[in-house]
N, C-alpha and C. Protein backbone atom coordinates (compact mmCIF):
# COMPACT_ATOMS: atom_id res chain seq x y z
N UNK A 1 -87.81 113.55 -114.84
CA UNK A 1 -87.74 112.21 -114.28
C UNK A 1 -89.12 111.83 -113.76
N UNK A 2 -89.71 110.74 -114.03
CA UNK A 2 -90.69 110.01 -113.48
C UNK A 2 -91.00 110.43 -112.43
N UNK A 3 -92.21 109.77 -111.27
CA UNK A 3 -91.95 109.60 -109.96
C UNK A 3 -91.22 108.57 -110.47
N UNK A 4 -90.53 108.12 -108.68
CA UNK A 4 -89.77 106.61 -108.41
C UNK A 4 -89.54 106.70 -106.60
N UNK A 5 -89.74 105.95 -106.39
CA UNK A 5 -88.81 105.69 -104.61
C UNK A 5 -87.79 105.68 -104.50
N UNK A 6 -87.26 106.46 -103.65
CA UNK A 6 -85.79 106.77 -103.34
C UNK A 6 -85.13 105.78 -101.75
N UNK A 7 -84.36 105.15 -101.72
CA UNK A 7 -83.83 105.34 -100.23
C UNK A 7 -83.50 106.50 -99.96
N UNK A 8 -83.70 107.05 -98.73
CA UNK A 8 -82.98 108.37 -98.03
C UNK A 8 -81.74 107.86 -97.16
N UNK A 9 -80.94 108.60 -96.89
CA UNK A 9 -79.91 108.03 -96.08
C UNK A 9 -80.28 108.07 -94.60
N UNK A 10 -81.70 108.16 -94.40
CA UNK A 10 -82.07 108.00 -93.10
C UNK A 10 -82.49 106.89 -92.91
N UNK A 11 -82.38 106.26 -91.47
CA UNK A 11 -82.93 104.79 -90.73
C UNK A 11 -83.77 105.06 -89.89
N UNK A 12 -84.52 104.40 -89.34
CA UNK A 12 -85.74 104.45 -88.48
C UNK A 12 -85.63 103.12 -87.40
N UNK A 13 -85.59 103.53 -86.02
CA UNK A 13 -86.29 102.72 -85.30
C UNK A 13 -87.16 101.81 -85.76
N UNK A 14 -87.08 100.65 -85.47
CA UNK A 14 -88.23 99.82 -86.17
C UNK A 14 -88.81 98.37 -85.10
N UNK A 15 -89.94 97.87 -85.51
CA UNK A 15 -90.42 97.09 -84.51
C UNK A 15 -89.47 95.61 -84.76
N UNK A 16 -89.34 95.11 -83.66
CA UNK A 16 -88.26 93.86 -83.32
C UNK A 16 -88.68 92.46 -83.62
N UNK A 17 -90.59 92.51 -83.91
CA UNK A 17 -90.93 91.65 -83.82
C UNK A 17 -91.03 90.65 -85.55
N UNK A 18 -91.89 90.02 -85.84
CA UNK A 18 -92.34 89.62 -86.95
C UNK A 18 -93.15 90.56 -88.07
N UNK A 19 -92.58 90.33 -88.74
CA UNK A 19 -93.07 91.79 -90.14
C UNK A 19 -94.60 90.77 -91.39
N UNK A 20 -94.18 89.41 -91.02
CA UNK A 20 -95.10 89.00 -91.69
C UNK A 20 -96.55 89.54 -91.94
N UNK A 21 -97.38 89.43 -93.20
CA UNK A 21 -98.61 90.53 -93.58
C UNK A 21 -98.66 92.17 -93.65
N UNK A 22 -97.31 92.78 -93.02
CA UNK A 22 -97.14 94.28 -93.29
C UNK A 22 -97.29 94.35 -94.18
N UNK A 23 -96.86 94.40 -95.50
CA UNK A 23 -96.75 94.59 -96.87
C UNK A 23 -98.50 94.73 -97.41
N UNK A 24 -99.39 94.16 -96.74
CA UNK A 24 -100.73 93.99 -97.22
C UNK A 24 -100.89 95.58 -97.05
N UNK A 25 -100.66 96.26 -95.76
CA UNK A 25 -100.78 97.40 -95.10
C UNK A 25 -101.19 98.18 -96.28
N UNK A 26 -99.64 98.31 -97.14
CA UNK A 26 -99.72 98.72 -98.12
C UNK A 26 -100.91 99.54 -99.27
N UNK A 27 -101.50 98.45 -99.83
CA UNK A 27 -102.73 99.17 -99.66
C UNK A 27 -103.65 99.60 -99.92
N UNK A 28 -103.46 99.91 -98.44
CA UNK A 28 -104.38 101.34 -97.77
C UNK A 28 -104.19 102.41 -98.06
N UNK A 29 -102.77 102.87 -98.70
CA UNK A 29 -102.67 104.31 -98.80
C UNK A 29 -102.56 104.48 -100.32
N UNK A 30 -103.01 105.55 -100.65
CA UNK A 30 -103.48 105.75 -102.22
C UNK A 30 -102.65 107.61 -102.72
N UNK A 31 -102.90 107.83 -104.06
CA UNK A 31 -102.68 109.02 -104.67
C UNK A 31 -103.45 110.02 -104.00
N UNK A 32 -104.73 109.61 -103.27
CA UNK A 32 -105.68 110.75 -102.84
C UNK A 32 -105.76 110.95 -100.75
N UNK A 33 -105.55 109.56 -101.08
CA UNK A 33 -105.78 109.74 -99.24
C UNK A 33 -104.52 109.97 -98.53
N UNK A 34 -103.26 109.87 -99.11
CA UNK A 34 -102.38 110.09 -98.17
C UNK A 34 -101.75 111.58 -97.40
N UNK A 35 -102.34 112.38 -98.14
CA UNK A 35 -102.40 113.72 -96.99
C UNK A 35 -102.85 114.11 -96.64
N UNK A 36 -102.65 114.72 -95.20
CA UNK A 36 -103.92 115.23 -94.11
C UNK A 36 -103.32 115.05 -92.87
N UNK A 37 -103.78 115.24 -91.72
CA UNK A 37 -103.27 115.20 -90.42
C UNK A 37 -102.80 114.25 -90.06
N UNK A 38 -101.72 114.08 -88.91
CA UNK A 38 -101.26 113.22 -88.17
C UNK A 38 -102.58 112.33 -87.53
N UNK A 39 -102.52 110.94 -88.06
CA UNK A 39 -103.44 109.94 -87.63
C UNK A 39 -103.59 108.64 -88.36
N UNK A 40 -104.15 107.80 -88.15
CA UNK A 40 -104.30 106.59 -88.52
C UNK A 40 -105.34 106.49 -90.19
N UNK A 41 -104.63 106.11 -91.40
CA UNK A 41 -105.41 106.35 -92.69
C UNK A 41 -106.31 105.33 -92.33
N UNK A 42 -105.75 103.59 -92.18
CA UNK A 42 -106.29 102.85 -91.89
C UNK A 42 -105.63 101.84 -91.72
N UNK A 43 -106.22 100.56 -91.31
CA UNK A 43 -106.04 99.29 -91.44
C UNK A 43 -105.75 97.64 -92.29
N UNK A 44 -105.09 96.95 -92.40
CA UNK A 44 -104.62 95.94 -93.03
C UNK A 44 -105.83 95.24 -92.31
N UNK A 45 -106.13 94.11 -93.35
CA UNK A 45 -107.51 93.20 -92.93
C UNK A 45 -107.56 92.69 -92.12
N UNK A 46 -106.58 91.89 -91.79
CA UNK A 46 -106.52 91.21 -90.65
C UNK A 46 -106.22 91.99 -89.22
N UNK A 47 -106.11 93.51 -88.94
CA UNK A 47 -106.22 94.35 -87.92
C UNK A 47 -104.91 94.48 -87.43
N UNK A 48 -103.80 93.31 -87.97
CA UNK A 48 -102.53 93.57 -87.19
C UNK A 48 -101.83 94.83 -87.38
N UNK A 49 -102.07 95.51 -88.56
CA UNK A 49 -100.72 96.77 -88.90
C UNK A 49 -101.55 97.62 -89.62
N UNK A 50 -101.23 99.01 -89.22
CA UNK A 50 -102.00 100.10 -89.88
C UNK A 50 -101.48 101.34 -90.61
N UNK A 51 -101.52 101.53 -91.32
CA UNK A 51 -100.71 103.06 -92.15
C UNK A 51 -101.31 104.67 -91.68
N UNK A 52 -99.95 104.79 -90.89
CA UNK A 52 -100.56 105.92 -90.17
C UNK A 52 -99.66 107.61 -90.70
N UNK A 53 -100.11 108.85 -90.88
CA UNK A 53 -99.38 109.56 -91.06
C UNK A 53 -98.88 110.12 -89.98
N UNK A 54 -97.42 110.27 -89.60
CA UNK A 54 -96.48 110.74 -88.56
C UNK A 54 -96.53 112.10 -88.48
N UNK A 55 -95.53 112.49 -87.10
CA UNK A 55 -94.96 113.65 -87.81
C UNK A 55 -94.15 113.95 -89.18
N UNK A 56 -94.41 114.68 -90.34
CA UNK A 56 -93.71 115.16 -91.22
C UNK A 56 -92.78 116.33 -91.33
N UNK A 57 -92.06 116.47 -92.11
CA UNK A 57 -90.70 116.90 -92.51
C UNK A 57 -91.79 118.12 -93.01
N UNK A 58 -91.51 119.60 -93.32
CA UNK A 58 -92.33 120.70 -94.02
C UNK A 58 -92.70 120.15 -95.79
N UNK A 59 -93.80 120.82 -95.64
CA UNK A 59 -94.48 120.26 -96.84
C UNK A 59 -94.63 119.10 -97.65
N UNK A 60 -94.27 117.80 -96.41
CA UNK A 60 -94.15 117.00 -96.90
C UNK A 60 -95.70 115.95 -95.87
N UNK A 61 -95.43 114.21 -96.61
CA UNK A 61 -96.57 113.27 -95.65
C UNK A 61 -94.88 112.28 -95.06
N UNK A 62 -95.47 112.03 -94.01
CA UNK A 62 -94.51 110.60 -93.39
C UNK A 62 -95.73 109.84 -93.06
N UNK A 63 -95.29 108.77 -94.04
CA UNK A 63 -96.42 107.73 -94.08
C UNK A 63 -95.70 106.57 -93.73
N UNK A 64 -96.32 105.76 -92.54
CA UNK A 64 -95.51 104.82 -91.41
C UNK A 64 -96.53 103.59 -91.22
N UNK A 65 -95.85 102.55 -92.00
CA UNK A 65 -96.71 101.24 -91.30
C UNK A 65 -96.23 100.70 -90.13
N UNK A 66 -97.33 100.76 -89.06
CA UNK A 66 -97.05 100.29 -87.89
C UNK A 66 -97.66 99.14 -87.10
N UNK A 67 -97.37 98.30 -86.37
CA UNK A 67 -97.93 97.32 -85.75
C UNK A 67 -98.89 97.45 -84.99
N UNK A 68 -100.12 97.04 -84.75
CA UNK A 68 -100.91 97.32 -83.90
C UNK A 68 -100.41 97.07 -82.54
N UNK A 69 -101.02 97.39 -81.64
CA UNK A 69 -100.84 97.15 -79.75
C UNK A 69 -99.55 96.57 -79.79
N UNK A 70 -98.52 97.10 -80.37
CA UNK A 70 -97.09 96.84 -80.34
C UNK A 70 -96.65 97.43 -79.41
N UNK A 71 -95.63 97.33 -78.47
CA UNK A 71 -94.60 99.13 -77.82
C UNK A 71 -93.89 99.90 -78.76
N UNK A 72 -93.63 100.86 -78.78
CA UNK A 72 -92.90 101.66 -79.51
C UNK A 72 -91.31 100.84 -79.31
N UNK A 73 -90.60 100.91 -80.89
CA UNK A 73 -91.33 101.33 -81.92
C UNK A 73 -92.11 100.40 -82.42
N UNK A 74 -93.25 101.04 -83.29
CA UNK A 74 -94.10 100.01 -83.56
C UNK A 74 -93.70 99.66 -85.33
N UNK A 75 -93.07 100.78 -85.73
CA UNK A 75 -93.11 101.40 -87.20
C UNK A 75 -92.17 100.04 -87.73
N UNK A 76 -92.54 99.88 -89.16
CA UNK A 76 -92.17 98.13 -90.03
C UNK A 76 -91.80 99.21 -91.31
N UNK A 77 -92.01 100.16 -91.83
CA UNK A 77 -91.82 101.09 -92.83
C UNK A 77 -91.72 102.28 -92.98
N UNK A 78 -91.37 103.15 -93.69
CA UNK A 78 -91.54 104.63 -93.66
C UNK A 78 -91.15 105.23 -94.95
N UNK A 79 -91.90 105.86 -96.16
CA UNK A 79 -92.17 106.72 -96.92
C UNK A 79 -92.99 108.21 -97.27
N UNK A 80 -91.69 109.11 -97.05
CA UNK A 80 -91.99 110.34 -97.44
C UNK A 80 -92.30 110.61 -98.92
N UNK A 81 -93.60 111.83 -98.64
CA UNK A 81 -94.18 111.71 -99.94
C UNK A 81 -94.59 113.70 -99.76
N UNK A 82 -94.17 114.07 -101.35
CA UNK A 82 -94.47 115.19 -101.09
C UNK A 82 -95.80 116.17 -101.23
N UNK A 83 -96.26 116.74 -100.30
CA UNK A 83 -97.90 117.20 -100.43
C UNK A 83 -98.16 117.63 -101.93
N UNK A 84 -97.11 118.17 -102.78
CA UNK A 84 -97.53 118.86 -103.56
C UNK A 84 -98.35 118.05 -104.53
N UNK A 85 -97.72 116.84 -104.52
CA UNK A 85 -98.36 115.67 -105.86
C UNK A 85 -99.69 115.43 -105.87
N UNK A 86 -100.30 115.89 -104.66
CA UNK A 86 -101.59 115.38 -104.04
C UNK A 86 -102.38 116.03 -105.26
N UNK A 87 -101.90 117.33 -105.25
CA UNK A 87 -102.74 118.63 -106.15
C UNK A 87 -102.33 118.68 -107.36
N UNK A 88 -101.43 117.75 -107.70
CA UNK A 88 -101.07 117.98 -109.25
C UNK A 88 -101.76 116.32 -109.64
N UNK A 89 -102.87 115.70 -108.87
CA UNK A 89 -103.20 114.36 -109.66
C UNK A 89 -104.33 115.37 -110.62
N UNK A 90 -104.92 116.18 -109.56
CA UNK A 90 -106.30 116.29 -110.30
C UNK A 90 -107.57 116.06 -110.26
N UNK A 91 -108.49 116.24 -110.52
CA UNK A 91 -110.33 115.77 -110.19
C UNK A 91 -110.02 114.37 -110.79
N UNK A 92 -110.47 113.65 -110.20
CA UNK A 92 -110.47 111.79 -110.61
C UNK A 92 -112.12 111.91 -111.18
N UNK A 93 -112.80 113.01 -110.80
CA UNK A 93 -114.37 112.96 -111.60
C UNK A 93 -114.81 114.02 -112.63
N UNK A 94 -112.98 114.96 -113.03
CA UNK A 94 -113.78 116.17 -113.95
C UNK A 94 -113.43 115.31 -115.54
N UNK A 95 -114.15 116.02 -116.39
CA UNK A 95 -114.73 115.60 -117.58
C UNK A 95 -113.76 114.97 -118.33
N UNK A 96 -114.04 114.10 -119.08
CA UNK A 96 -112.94 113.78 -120.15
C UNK A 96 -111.32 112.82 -120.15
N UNK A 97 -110.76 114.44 -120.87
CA UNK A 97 -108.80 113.75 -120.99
C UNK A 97 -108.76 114.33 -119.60
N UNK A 98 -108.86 115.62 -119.03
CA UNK A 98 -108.94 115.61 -117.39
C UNK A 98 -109.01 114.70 -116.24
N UNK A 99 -110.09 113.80 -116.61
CA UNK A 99 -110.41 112.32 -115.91
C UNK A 99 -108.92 111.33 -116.22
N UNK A 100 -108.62 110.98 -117.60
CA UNK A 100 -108.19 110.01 -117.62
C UNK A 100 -106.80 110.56 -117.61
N UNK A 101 -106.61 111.59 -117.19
CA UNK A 101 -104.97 112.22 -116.63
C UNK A 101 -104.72 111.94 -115.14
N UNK A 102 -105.67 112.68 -114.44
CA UNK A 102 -105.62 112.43 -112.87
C UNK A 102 -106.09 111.14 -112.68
N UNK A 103 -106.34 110.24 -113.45
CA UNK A 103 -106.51 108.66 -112.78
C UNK A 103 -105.28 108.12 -113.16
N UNK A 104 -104.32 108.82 -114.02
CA UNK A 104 -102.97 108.36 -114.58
C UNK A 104 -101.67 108.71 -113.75
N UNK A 105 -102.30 109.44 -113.01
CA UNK A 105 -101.48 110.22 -112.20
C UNK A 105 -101.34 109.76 -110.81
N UNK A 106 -102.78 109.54 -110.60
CA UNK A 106 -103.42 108.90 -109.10
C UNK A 106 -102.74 107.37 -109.07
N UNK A 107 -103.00 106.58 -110.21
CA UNK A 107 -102.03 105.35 -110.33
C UNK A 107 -100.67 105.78 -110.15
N UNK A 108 -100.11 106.34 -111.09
CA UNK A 108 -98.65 106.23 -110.80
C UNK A 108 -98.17 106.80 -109.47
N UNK A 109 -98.42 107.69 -108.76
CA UNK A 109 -98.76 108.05 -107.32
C UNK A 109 -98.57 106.83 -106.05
N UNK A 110 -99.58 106.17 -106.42
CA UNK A 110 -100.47 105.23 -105.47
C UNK A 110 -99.25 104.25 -105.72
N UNK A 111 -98.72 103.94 -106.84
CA UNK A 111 -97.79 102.31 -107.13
C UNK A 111 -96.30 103.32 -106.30
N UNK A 112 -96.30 104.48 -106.46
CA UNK A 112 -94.72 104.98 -106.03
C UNK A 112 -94.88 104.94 -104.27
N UNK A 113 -95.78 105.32 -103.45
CA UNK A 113 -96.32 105.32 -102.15
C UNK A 113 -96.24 103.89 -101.65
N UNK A 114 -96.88 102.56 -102.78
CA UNK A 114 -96.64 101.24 -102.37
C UNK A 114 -95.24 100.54 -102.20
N UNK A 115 -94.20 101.22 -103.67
CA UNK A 115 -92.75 100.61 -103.96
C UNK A 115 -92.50 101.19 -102.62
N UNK A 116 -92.13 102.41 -102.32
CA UNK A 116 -91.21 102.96 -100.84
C UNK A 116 -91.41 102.33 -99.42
N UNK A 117 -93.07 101.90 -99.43
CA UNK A 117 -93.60 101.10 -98.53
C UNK A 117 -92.65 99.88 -98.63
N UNK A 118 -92.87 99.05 -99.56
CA UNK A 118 -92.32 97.69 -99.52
C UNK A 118 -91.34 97.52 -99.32
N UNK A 119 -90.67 98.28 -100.05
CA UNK A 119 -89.13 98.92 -99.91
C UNK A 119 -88.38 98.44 -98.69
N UNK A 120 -89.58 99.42 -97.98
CA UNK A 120 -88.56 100.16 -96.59
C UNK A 120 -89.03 98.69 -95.35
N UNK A 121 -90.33 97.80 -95.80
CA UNK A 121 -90.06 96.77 -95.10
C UNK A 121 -89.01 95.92 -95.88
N UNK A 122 -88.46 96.01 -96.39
CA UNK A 122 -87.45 94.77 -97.16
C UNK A 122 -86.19 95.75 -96.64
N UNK A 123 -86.16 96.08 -96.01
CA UNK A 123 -84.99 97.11 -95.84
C UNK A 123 -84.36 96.21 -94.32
N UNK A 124 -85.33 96.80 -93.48
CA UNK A 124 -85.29 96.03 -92.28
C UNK A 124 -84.22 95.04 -91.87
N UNK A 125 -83.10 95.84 -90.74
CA UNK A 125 -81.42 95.13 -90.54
C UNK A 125 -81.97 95.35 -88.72
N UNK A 126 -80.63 94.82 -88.23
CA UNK A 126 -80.41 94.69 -87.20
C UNK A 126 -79.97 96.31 -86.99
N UNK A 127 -79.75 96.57 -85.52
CA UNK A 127 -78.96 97.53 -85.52
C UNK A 127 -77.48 97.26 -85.41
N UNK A 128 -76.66 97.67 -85.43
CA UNK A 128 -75.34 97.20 -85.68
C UNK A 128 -74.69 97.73 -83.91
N UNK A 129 -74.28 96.23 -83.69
CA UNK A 129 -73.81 96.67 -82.01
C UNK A 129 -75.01 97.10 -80.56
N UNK A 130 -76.35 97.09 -81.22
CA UNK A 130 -77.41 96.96 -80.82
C UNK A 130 -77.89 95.63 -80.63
N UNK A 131 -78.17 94.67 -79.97
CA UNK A 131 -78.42 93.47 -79.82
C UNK A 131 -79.84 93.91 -79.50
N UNK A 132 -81.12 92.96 -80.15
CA UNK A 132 -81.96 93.28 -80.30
C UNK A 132 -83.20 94.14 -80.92
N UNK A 133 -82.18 95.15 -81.32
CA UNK A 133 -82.92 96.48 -81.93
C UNK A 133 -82.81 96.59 -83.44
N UNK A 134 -84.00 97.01 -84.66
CA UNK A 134 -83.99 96.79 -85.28
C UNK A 134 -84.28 98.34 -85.82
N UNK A 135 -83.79 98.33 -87.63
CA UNK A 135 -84.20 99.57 -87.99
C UNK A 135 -84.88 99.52 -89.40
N UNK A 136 -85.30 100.48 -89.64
CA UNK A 136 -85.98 99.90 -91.28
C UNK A 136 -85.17 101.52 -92.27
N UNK A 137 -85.45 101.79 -93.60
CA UNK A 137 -84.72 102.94 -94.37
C UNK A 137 -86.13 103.73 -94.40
N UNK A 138 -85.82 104.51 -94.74
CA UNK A 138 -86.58 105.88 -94.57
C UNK A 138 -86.17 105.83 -96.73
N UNK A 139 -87.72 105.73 -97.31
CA UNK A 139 -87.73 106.24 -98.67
C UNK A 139 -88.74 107.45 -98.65
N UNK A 140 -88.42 107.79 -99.90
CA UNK A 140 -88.91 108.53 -100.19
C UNK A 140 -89.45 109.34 -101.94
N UNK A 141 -90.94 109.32 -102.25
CA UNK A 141 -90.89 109.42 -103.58
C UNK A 141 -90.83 111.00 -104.36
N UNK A 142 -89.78 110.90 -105.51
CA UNK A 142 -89.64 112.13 -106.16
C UNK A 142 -89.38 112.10 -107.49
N UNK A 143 -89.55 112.96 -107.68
CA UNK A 143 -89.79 112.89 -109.97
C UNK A 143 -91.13 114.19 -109.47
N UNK A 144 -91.52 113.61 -110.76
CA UNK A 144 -92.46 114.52 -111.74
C UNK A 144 -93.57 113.72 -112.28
N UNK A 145 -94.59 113.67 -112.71
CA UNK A 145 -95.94 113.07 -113.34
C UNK A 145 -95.61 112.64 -114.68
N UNK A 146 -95.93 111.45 -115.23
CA UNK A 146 -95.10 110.92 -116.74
C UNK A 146 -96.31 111.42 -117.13
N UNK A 147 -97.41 111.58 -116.73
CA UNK A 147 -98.82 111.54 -117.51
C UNK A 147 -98.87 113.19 -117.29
């Protein structure tokens, strides 16, 4: 099977406010940069919302767009992504069919990291019996490399 984005049957706390321009967030996070420590990858242009990696699940990234100088929660999205894919894109600069595999890979990667993103802001409900409180779905991408 492909990659693809999954819903998980998990929900997330989510920010209460206006989601408008999250989706730009988007991105920011790529086939190469999204694993590594708990911290901020970066920023959406306009400074409002940033893609930050969370705590994660074992061997995995939780990659969370969040609102800037929001209160908790700040989080508008959330896609789990698994470390291993990181190492199966490949050198994006070694020679050749090598090159044009891991840039095939790094794309399809990068578009599956964006779908779960968008996703999981289009997800975004009320809480049920919660007045006020909002939650977003928890995706997550899995398959295999078509390339």
């Amino acid at each position: 099977m492909a990659l693809t984005a999954v819903a998980t049957a998990t929900w997330q706390k989510a920010y209460t406010g206006a989601v408008a321009g999250a989706k730009a967030t988007c991105s920011v996070g790529n086939g190469t940069n999204y694993p590594g420590s708990i911290g901020t990858i970066g920023n959406s242009a306009d400074g409002q919302w940033r893609l930050d990696r969370q705590s994660p699940p074992q061997g995995k990234t939780n990659l969370q767009i969040q609102k800037n100088n929001a209160p908790n929660p700040s989080t508008v999205a959330c896609v789990i992504v698994p470390d291993n894919l990181s190492t199966q894109v490949g050198a994006l600069n070694a020679p050749g069919p090598l090159q044009q595999r891991a840039r095939a890979r790094n794309s399809e990667l990068t578009r599956m990291i964006h779908k779960g993103l968008s996703q999981s802001v289009d997800s975004r409900r009320a809480v049920s019996g919660q007045a006020g409180h909002m939650e977003v779905q928890v995706f997550e991408v899995q398959g295999t490399f078509s390339a």
